[in-house]
C-alpha atoms as a PDB file:
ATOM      1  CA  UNK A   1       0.000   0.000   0.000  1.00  0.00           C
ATOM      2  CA  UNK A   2       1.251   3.648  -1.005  1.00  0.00           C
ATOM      3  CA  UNK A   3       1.933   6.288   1.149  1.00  0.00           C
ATOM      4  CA  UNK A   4       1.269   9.807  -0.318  1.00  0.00           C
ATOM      5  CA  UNK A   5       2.862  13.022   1.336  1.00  0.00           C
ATOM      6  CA  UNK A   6       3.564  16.455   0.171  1.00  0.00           C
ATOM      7  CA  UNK A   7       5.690  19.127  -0.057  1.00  0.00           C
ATOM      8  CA  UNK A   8       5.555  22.117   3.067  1.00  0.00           C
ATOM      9  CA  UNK A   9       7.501  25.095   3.580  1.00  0.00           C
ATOM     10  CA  UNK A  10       9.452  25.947   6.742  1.00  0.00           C
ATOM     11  CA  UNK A  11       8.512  29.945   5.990  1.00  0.00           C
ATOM     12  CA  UNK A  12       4.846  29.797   4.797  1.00  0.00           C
ATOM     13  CA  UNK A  13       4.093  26.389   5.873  1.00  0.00           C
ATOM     14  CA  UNK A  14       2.114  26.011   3.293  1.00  0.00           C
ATOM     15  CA  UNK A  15       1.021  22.547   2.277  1.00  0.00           C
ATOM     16  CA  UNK A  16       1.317  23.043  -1.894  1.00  0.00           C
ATOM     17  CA  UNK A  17      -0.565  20.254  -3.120  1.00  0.00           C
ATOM     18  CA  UNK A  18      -3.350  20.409  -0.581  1.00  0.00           C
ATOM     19  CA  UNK A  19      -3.377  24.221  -1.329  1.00  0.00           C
ATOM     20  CA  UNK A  20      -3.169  23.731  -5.229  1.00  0.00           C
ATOM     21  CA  UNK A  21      -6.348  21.010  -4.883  1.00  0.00           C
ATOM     22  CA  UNK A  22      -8.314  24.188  -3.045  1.00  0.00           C
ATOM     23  CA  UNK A  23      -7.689  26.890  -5.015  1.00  0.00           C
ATOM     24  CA  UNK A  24      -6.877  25.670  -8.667  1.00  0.00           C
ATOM     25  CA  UNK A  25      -9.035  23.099  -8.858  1.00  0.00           C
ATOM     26  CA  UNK A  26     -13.101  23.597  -9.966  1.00  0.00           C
ATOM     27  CA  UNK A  27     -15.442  20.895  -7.911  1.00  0.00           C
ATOM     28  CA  UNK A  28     -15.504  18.566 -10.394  1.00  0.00           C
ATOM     29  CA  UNK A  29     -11.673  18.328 -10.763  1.00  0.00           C
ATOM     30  CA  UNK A  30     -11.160  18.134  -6.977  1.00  0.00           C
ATOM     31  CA  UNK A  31     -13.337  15.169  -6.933  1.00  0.00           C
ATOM     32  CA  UNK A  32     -11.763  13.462  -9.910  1.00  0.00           C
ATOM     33  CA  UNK A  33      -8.456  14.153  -8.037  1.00  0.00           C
ATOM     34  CA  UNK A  34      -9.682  12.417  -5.087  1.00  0.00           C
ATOM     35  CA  UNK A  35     -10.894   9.333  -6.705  1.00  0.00           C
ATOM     36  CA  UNK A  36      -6.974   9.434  -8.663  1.00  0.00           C
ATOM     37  CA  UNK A  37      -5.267   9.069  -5.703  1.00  0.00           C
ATOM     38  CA  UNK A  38      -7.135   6.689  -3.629  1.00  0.00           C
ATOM     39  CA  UNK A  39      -7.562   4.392  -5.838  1.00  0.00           C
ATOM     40  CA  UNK A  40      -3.716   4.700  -6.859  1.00  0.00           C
ATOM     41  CA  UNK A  41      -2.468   4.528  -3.264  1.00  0.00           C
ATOM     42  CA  UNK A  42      -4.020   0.560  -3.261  1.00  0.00           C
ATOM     43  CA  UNK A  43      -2.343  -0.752  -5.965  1.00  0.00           C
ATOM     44  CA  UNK A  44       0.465  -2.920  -5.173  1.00  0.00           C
ATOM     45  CA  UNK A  45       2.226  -1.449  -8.596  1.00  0.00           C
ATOM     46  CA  UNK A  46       1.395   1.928 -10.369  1.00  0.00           C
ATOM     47  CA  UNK A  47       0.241   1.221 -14.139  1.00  0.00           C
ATOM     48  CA  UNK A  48       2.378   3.075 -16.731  1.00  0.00           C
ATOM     49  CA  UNK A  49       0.386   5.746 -18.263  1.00  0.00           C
ATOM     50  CA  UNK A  50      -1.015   7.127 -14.857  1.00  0.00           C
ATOM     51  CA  UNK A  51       2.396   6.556 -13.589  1.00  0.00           C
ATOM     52  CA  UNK A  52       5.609   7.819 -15.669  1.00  0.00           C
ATOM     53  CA  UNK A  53       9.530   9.168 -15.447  1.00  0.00           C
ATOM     54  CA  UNK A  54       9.848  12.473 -15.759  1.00  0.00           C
ATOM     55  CA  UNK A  55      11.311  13.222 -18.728  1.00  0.00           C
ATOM     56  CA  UNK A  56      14.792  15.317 -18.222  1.00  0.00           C
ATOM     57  CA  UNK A  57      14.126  15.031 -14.483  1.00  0.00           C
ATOM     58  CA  UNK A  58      15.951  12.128 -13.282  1.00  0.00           C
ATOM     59  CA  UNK A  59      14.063  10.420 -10.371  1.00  0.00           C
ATOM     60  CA  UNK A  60      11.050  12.515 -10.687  1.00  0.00           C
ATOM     61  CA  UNK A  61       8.045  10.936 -11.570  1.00  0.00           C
ATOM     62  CA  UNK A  62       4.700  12.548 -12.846  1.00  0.00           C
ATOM     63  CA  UNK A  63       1.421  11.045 -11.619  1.00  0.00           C
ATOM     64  CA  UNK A  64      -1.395  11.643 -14.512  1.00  0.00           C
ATOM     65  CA  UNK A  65      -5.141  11.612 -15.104  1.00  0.00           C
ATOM     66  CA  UNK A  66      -7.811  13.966 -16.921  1.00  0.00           C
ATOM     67  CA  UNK A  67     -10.502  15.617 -15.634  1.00  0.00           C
ATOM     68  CA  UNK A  68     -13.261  17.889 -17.577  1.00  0.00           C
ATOM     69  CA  UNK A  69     -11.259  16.882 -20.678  1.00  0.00           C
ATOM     70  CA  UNK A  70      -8.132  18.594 -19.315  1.00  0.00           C
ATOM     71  CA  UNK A  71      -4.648  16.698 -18.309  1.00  0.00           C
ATOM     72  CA  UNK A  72      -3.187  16.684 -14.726  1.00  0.00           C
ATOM     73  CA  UNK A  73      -0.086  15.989 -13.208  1.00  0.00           C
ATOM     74  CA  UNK A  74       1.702  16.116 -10.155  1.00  0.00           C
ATOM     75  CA  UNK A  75       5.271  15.740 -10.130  1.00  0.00           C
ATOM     76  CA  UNK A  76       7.742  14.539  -7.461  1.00  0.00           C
ATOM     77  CA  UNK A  77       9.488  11.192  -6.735  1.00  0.00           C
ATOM     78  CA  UNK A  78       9.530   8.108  -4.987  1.00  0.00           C
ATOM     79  CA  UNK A  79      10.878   6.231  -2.103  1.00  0.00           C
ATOM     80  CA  UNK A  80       9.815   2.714  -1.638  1.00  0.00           C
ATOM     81  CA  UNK A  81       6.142   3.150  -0.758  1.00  0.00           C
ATOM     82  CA  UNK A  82       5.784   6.312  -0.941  1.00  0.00           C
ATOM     83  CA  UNK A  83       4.769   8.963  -3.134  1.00  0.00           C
ATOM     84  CA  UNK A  84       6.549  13.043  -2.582  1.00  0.00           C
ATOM     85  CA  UNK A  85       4.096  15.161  -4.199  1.00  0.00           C
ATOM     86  CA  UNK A  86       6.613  18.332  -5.027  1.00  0.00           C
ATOM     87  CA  UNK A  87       4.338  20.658  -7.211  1.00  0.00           C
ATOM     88  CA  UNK A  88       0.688  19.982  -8.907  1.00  0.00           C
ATOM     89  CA  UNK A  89      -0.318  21.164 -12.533  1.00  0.00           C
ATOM     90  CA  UNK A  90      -2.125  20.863 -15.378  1.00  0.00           C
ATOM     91  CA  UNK A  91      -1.068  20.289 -19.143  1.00  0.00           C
ATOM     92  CA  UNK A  92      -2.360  21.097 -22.508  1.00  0.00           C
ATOM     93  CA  UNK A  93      -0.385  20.780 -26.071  1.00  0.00           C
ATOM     94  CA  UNK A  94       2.879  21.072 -23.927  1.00  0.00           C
ATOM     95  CA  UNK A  95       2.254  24.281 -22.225  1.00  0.00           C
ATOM     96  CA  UNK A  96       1.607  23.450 -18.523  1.00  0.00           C
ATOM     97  CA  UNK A  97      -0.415  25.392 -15.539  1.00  0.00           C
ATOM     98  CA  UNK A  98       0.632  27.511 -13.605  1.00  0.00           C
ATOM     99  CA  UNK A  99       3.761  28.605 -15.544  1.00  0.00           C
ATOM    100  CA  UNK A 100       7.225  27.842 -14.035  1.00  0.00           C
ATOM    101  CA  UNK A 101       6.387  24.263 -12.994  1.00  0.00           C
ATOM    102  CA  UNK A 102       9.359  22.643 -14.139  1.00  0.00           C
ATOM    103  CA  UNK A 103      11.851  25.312 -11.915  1.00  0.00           C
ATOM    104  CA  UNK A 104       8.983  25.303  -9.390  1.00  0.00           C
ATOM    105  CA  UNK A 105       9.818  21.401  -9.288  1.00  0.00           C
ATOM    106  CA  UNK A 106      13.858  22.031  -9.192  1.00  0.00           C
ATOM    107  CA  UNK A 107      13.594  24.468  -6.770  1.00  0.00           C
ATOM    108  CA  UNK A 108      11.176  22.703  -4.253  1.00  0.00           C
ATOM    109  CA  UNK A 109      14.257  19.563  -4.699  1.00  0.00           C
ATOM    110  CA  UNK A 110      16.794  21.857  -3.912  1.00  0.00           C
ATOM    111  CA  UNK A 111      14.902  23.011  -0.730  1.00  0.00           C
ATOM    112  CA  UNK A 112      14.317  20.183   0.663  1.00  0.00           C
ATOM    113  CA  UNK A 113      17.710  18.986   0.036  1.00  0.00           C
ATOM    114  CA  UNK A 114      18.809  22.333   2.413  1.00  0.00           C
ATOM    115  CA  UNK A 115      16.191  21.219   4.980  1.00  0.00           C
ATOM    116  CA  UNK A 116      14.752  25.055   4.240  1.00  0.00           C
ATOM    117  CA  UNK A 117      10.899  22.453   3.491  1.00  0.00           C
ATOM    118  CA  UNK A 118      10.144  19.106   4.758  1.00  0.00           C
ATOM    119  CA  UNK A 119       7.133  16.694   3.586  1.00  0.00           C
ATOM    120  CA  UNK A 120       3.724  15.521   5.754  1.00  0.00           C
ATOM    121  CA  UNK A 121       1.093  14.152   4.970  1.00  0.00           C
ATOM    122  CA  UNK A 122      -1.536  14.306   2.442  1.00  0.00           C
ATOM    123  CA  UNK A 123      -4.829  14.457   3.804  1.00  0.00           C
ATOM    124  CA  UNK A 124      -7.087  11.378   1.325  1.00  0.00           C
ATOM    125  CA  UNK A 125     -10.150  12.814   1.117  1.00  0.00           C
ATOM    126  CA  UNK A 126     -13.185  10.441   2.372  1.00  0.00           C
ATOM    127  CA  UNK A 127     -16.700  10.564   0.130  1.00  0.00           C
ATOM    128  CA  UNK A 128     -17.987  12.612   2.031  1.00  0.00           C
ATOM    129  CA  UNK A 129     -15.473  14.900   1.868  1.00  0.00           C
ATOM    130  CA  UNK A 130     -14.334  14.686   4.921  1.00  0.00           C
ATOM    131  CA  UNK A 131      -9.815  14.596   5.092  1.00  0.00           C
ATOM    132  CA  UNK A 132      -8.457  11.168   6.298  1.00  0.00           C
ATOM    133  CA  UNK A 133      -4.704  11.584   7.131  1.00  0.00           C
ATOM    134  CA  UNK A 134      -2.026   8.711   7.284  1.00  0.00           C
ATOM    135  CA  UNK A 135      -3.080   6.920   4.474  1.00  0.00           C
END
């Protein structure tokens, strides 16, 4: 079983993917999101095509699925069982959302590398909405 956890600044402690699900996603994404990534963190392996290197990033990875016809990705990397979600986007005809992902991605690496960010959880959400951590 998969572990998912995500990217947090020491300064703003934000938690990016948790805040990118909030305020970039409509409703309808959100909940495609959710259903994504629970049903990804019980597979014993992670099918290529929702699952893929990141191309020019060594040992990044880009998790992938489409919601109200548009592509989305999070990027980060793995170790063992789990998942470090690093920065979340979405993709159209090779221009991806918000701009500056890619150094966004490099630069979130680099930070954790200083210990100047660290990683916790991501909150799963339940089907009722509801945030299940731990997962």
């Amino acid at each position: 079983r998969w572990q998912l956890k995500q990217y947090r600044s020491l300064l703003s402690r934000r938690a990016v993917i948790s805040d990118w699900r909030r305020k970039d996603l409509t409703p309808t994404r959100r909940a495609g999101m959710d259903v994504f990534l629970k049903r990804m963190v019980t597979m014993a392996v992670w099918p290529s095509g929702l699952w893929e290197p990141l191309k020019g990033y060594s040992g990044c990875r880009e998790l992938r699925w489409t919601s109200e016809k548009v592509e989305h990705r999070i990027f980060g990397y793995q170790e063992a069982d789990l998942f470090i979600m690093l920065v979340g986007c979405t993709h159209k005809q090779n221009v991806y959302h918000p701009h500056g992902t890619f150094q966004t991605l490099k630069d979130r690496i680099s930070k954790l590398d200083r210990k100047e960010a660290y990683i916790c959880e991501y909150p799963l959400r339940t089907t009722d909405g509801d945030e299940r951590e731990g997962v």
